[in-house]
C-alpha atoms as a PDB file:
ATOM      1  CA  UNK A   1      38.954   5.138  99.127  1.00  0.00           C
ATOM      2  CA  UNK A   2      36.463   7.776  99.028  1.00  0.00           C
ATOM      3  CA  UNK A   3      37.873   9.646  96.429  1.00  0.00           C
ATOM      4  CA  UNK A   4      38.106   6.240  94.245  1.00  0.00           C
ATOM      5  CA  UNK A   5      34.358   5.647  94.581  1.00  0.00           C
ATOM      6  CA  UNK A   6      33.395   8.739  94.038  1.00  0.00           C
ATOM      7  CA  UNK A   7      35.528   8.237  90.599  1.00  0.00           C
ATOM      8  CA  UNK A   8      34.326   5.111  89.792  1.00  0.00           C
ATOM      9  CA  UNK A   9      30.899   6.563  90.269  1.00  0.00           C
ATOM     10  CA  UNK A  10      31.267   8.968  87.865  1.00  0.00           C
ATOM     11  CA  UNK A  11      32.918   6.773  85.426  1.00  0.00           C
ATOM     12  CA  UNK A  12      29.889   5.220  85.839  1.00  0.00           C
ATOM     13  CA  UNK A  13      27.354   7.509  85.045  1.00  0.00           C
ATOM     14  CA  UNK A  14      29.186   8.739  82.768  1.00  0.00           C
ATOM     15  CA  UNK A  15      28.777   5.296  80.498  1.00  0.00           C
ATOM     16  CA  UNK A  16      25.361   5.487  81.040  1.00  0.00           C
ATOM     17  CA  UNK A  17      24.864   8.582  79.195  1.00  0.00           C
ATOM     18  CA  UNK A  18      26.944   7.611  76.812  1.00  0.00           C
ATOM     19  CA  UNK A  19      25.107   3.923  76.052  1.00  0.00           C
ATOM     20  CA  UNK A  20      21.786   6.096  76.308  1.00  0.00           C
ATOM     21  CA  UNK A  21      22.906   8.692  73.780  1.00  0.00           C
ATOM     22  CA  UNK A  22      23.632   5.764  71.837  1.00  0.00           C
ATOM     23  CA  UNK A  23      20.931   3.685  71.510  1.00  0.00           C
ATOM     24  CA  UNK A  24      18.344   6.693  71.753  1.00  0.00           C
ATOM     25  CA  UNK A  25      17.902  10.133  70.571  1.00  0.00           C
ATOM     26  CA  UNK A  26      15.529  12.988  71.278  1.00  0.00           C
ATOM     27  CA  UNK A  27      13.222  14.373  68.742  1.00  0.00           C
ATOM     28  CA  UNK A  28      10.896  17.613  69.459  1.00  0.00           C
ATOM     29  CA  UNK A  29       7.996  17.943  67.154  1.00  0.00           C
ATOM     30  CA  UNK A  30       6.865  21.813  67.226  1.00  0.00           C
ATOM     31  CA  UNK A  31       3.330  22.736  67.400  1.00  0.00           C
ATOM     32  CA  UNK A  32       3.278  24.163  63.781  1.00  0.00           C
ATOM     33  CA  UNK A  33       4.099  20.435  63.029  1.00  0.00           C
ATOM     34  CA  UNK A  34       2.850  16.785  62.576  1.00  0.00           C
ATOM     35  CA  UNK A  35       5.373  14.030  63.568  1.00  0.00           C
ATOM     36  CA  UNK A  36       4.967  10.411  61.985  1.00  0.00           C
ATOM     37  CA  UNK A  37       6.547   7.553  63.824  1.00  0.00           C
ATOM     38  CA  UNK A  38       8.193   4.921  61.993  1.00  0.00           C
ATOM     39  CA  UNK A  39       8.944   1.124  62.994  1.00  0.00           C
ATOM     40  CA  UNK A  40      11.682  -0.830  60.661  1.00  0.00           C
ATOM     41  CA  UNK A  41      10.007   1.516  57.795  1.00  0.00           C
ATOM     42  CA  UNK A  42       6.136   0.762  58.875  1.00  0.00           C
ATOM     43  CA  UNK A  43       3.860   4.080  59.889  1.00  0.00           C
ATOM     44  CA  UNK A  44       3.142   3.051  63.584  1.00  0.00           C
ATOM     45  CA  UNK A  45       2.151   6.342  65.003  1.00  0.00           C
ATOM     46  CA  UNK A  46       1.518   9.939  64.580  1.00  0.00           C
ATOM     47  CA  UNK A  47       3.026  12.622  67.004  1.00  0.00           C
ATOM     48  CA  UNK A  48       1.694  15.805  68.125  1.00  0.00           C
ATOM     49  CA  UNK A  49       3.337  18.942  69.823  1.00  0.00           C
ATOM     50  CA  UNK A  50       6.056  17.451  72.230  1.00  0.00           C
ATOM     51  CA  UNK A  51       9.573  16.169  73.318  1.00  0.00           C
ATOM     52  CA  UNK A  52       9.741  12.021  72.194  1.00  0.00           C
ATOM     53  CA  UNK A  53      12.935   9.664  73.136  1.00  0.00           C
ATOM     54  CA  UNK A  54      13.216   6.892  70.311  1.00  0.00           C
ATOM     55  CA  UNK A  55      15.251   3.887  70.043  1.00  0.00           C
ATOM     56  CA  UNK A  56      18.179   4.485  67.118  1.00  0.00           C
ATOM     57  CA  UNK A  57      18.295   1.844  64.568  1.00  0.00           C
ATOM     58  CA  UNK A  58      14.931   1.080  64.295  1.00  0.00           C
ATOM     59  CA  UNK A  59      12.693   3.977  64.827  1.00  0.00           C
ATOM     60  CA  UNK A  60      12.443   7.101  62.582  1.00  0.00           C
ATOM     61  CA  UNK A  61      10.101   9.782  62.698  1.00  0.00           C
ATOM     62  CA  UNK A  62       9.668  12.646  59.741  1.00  0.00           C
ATOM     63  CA  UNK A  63       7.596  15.895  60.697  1.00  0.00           C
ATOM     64  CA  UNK A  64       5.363  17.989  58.217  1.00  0.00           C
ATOM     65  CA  UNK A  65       5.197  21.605  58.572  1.00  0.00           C
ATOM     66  CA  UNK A  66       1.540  22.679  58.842  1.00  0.00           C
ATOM     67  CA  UNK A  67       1.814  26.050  58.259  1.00  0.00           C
ATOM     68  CA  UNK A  68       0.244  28.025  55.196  1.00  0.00           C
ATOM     69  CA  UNK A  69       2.992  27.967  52.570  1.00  0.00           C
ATOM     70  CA  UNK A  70       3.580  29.796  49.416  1.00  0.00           C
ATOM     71  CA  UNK A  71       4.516  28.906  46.100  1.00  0.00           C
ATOM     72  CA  UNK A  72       5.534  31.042  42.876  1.00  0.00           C
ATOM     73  CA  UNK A  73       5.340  29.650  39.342  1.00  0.00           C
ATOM     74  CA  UNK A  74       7.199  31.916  37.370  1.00  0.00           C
ATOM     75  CA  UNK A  75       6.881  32.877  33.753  1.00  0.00           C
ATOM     76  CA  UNK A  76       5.057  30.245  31.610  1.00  0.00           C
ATOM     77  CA  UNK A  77       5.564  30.656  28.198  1.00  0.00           C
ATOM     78  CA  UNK A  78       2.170  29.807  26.541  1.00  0.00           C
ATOM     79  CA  UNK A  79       0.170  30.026  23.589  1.00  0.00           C
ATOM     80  CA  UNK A  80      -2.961  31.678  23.793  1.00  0.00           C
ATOM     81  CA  UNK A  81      -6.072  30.704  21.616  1.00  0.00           C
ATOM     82  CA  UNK A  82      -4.981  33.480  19.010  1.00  0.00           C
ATOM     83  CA  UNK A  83      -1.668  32.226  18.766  1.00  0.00           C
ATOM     84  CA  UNK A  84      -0.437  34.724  20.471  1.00  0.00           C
ATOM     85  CA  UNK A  85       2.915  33.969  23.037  1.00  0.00           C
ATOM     86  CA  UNK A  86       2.779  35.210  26.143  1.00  0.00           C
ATOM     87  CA  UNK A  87       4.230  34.635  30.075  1.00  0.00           C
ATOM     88  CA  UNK A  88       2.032  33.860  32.854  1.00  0.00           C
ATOM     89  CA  UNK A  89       3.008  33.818  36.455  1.00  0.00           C
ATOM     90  CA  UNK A  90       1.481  32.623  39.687  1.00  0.00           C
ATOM     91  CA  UNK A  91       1.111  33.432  42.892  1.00  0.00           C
ATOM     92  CA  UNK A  92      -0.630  30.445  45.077  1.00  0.00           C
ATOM     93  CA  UNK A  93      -0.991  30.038  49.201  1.00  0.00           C
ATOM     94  CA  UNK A  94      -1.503  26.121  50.014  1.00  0.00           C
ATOM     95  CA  UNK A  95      -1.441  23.906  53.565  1.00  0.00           C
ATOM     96  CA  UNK A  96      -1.487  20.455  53.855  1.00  0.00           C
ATOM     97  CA  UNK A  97      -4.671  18.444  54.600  1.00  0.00           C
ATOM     98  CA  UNK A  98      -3.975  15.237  54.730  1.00  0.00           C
ATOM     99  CA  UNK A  99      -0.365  15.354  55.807  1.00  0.00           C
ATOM    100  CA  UNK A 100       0.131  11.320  56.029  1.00  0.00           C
ATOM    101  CA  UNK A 101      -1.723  11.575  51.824  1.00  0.00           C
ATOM    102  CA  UNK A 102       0.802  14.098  51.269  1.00  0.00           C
ATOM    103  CA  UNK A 103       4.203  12.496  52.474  1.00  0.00           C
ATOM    104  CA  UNK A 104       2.520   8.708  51.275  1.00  0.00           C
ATOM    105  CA  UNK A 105       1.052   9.716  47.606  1.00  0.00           C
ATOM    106  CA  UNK A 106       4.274  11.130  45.732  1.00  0.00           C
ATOM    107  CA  UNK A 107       7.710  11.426  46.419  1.00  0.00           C
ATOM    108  CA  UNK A 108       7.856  15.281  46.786  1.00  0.00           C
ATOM    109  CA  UNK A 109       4.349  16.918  46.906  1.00  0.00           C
ATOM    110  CA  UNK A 110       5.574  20.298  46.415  1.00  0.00           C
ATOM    111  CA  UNK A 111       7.421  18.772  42.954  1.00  0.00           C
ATOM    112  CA  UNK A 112       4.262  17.384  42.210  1.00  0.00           C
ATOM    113  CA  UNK A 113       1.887  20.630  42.574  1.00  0.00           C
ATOM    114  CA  UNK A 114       4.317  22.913  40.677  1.00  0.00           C
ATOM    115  CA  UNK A 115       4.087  20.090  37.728  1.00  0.00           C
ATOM    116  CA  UNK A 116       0.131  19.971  38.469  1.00  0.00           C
ATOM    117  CA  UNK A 117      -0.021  23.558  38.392  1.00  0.00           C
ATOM    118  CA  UNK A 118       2.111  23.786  35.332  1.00  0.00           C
ATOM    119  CA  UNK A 119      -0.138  22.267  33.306  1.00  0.00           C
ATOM    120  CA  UNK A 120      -3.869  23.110  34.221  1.00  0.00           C
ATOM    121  CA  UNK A 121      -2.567  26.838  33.815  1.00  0.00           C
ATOM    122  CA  UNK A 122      -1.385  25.604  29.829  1.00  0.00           C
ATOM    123  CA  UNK A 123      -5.002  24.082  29.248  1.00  0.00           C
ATOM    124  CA  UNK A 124      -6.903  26.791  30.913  1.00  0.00           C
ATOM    125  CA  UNK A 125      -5.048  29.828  29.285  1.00  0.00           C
ATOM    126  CA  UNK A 126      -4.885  27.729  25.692  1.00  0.00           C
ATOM    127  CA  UNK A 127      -9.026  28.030  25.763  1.00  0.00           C
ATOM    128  CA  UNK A 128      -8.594  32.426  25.687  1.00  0.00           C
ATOM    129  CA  UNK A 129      -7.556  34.597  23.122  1.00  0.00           C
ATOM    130  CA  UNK A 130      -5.743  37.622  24.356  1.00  0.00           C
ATOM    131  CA  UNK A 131      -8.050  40.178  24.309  1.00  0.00           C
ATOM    132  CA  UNK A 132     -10.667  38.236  26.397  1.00  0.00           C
ATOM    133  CA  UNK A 133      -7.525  36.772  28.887  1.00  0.00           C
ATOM    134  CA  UNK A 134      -6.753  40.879  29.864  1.00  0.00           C
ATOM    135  CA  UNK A 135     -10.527  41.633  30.240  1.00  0.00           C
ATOM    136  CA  UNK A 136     -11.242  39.002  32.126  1.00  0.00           C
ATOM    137  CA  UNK A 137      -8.598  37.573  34.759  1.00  0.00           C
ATOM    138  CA  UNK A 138     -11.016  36.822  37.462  1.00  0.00           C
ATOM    139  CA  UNK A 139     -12.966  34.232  35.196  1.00  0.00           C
ATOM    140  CA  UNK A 140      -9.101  32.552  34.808  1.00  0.00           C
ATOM    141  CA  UNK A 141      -8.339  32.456  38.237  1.00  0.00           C
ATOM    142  CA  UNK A 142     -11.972  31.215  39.084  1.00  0.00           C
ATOM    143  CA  UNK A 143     -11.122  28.249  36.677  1.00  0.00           C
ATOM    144  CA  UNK A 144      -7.477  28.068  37.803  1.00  0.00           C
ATOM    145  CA  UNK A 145      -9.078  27.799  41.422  1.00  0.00           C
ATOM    146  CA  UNK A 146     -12.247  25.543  40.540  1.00  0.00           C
ATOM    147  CA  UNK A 147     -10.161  22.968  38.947  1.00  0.00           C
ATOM    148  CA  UNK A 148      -6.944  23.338  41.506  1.00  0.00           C
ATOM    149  CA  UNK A 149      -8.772  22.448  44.296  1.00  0.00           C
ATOM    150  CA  UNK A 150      -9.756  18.875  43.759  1.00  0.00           C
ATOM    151  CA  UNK A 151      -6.010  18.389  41.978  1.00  0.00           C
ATOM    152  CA  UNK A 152      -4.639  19.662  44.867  1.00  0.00           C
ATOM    153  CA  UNK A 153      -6.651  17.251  47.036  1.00  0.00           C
ATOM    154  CA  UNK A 154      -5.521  14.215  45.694  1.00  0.00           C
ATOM    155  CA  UNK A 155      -1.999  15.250  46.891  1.00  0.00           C
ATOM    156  CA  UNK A 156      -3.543  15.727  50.386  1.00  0.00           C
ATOM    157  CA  UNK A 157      -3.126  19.733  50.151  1.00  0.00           C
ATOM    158  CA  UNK A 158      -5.623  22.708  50.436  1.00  0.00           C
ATOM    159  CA  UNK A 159      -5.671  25.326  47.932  1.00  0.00           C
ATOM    160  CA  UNK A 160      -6.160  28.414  49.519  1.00  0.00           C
ATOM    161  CA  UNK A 161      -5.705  31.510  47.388  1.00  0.00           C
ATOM    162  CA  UNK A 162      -4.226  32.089  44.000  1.00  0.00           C
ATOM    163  CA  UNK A 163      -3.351  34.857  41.702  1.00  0.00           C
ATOM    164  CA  UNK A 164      -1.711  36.065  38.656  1.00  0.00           C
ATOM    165  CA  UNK A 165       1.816  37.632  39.704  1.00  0.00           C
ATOM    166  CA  UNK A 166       2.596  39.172  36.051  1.00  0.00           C
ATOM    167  CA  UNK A 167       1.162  38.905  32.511  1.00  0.00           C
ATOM    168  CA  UNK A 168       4.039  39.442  29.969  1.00  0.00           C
ATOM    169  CA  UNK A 169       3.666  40.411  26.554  1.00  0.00           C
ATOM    170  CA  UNK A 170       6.563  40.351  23.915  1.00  0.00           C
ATOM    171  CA  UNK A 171       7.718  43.755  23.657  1.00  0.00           C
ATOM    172  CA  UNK A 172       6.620  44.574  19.919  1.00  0.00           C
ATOM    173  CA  UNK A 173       2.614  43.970  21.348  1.00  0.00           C
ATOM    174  CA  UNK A 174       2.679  45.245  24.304  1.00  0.00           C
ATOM    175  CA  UNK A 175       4.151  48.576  23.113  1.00  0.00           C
ATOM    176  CA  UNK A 176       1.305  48.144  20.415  1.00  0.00           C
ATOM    177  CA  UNK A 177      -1.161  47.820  23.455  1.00  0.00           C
ATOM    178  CA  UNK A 178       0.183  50.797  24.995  1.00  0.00           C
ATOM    179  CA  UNK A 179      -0.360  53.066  22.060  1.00  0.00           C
ATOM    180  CA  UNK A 180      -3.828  51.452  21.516  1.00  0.00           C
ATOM    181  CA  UNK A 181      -4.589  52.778  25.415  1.00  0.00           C
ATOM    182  CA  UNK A 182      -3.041  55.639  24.704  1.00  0.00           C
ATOM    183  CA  UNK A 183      -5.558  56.282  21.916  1.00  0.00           C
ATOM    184  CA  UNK A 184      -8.393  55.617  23.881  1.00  0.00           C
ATOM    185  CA  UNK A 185      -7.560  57.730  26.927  1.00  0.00           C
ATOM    186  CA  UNK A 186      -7.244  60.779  24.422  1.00  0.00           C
ATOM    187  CA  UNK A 187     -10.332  59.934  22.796  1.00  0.00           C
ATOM    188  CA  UNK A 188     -12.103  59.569  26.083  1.00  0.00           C
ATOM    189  CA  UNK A 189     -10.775  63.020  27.343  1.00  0.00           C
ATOM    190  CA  UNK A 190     -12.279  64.445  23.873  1.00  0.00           C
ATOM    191  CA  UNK A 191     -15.421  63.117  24.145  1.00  0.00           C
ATOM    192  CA  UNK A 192     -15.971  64.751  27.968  1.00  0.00           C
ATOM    193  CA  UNK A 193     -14.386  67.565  26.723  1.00  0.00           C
ATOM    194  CA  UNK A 194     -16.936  67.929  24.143  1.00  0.00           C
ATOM    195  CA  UNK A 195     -19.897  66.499  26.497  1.00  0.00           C
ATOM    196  CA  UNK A 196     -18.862  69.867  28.490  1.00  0.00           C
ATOM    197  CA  UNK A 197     -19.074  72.021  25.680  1.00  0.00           C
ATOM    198  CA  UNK A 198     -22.190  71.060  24.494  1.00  0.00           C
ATOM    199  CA  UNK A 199     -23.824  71.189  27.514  1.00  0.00           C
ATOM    200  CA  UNK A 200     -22.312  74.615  28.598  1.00  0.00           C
ATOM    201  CA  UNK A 201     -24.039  75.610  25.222  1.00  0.00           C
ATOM    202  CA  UNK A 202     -27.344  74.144  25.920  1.00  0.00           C
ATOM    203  CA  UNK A 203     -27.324  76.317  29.094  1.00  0.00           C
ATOM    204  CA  UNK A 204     -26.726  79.031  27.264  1.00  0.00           C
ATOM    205  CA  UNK A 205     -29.072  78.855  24.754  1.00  0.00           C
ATOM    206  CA  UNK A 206     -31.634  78.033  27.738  1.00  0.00           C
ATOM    207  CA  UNK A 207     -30.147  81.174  29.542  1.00  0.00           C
ATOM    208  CA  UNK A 208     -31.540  83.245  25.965  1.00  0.00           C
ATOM    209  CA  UNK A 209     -34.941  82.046  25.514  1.00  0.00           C
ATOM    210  CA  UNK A 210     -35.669  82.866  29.093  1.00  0.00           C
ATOM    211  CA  UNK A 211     -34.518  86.225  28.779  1.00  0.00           C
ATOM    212  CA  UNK A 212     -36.307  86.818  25.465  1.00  0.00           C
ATOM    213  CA  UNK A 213     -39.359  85.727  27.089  1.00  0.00           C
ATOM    214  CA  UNK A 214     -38.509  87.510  30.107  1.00  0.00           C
ATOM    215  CA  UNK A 215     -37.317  90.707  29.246  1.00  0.00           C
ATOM    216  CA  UNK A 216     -37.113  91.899  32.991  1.00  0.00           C
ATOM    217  CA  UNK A 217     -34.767  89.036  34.146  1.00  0.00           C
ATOM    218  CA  UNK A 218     -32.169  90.866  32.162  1.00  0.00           C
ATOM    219  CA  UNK A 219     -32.297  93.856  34.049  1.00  0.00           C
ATOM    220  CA  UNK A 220     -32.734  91.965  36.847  1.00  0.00           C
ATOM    221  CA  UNK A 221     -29.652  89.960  36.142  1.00  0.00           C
ATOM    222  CA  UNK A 222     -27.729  93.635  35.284  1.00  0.00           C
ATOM    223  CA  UNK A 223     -28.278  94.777  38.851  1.00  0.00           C
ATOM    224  CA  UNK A 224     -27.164  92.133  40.184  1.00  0.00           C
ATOM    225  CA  UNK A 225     -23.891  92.191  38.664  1.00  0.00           C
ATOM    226  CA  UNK A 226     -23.810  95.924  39.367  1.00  0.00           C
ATOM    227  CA  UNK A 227     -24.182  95.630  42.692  1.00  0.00           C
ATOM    228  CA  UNK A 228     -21.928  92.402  43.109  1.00  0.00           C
ATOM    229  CA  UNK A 229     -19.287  95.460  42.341  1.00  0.00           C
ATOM    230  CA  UNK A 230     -18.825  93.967  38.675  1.00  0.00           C
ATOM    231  CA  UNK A 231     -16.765  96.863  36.828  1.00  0.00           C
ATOM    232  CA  UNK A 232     -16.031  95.687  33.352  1.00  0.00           C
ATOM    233  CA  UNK A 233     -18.570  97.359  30.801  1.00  0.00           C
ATOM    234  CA  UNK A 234     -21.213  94.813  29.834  1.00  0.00           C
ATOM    235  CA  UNK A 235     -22.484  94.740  26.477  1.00  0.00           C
ATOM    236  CA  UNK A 236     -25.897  93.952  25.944  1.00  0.00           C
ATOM    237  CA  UNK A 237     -27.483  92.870  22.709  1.00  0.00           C
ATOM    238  CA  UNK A 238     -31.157  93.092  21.861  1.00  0.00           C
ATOM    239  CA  UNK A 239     -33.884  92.483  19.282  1.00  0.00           C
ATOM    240  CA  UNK A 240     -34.436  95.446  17.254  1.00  0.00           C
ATOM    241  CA  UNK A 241     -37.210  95.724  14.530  1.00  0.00           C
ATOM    242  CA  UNK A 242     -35.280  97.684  11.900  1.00  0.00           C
ATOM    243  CA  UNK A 243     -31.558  97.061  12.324  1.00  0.00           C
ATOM    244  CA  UNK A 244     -32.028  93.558  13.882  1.00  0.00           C
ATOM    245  CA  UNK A 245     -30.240  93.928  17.470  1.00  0.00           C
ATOM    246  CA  UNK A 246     -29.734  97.308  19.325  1.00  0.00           C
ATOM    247  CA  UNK A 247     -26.722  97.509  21.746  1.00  0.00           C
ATOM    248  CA  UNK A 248     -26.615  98.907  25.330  1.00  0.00           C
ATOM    249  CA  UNK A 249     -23.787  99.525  27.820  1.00  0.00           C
ATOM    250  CA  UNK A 250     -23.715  98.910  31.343  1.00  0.00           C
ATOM    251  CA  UNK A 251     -20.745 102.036  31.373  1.00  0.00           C
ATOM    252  CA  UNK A 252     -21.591 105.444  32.693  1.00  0.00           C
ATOM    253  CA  UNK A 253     -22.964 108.182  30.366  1.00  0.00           C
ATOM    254  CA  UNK A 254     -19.505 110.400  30.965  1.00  0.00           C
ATOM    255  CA  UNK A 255     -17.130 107.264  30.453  1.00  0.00           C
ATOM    256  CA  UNK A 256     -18.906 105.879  27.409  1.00  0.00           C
ATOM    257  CA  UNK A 257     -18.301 109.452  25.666  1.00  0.00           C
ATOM    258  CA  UNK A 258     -14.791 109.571  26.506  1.00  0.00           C
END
């Protein structure tokens, strides 16, 4: 008989878990997440972190990741204020604010910010011409971001950074472009080259009116590179009242008659 309740018992138990797993189920809402409780389709509640039991049929709950999330908008083709076709992508970092807004306001908020997105990059980019959109990127994105933010709200999310991914030219201008740079890298490098020159000229033309004026420094300056150990003969010229310039030798009397 023992053996028959101790059956029975299990038997039992055993249709107890299964009428529990059947009219309830377990859902765990994560800390990184917001639950919402549903009752025959009406909001009733919202969950935080935990373990919740919830009667099948009639309950539901859906849970919102909190966590930062990112979002690429690849190439746009657009037309810039010149006319000019070009590809714009985006780079953007987003969390939701008002999660309840969010899963309430549209039926896929993520859908709905790329489409957002879409377009305020069109009308922001269509106001630039080329030239001025590739010298000045930060005044875009400090549009992009100024009027984001408050699109962005009204579908319960947070902008939090954004940036331009890639800027793509067609191939004919930007090879144009790179022989434009091109040009003005070698002119740059001529003009310092030139800057260098003229300068090491100006010292040197400094370097001769002191020494006219100063006849002495030049000896001065001939010792010193005599006894620096300076071996190569140095030539120097000076003023001479009936052939113009005289010539002396650093070189020894015996070597300068060989």
């Amino acid at each position: 008989m023992n053996w028959l309740l101790t059956l029975l018992s299990g038997i039992f138990v055993l249709m107890l878990i299964l009428v529990w797993e059947k009219l309830f189920e377990h859902v765990t809402v994560y800390e990184y997440e917001t639950g919402f409780k549903y009752h025959n389709g009406k909001h009733i509640a919202t969950l935080k972190s935990g373990r919740y039991h919830l009667r099948r049929g009639h309950t539901e709950v859906r849970k919102l990741d909190l966590r930062p999330q990112f979002l690429t908008l690849p190439g746009q083709e657009i037309l810039t204020a010149d006319r000019i076709q070009l590809k714009i992508s985006l780079v953007l970092q987003f969390e939701l604010q008002d999660p309840l807004k969010a899963l309430h306001g549209v039926d896929n908020y993520q859908n709905a910010l790329y489409l957002r997105l879409q377009l305020l990059l069109r009308e922001t980019v269509q106001s630039y011409t080329l030239e001025s959109l590739l010298a000045d990127q930060a005044g875009l994105l400090a549009q992009l971001q100024a009027k984001g933010q408050p699109a962005l709200a009204e579908l319960g999310l947070n902008l939090k950074t954004l940036s331009v991914k890639d800027i793509m030219l067609p191939g004919d201008l930007k090879r144009a472009y790179t022989q434009v740079l091109k040009v003005q890298k070698e002119a740059q490098a001529a003009l310092e080259k030139a800057r260098g020159e003229q300068a090491c000229l100006r010292s040197l033309a400094n370097a001769a009116r002191m020494f006219d004026k100063n006849p002495s420094l030049l000896q001065l300056r001939l010792i010193q590179t005599l006894e620096n150990g300076q071996t190569r003969p140095t030539i120097v010229f000076q003023p001479n009242s009936t052939t113009g310039y005289s010539a002396s030798s650093d070189l020894p009397p015996d070597s300068a008659e060989s």
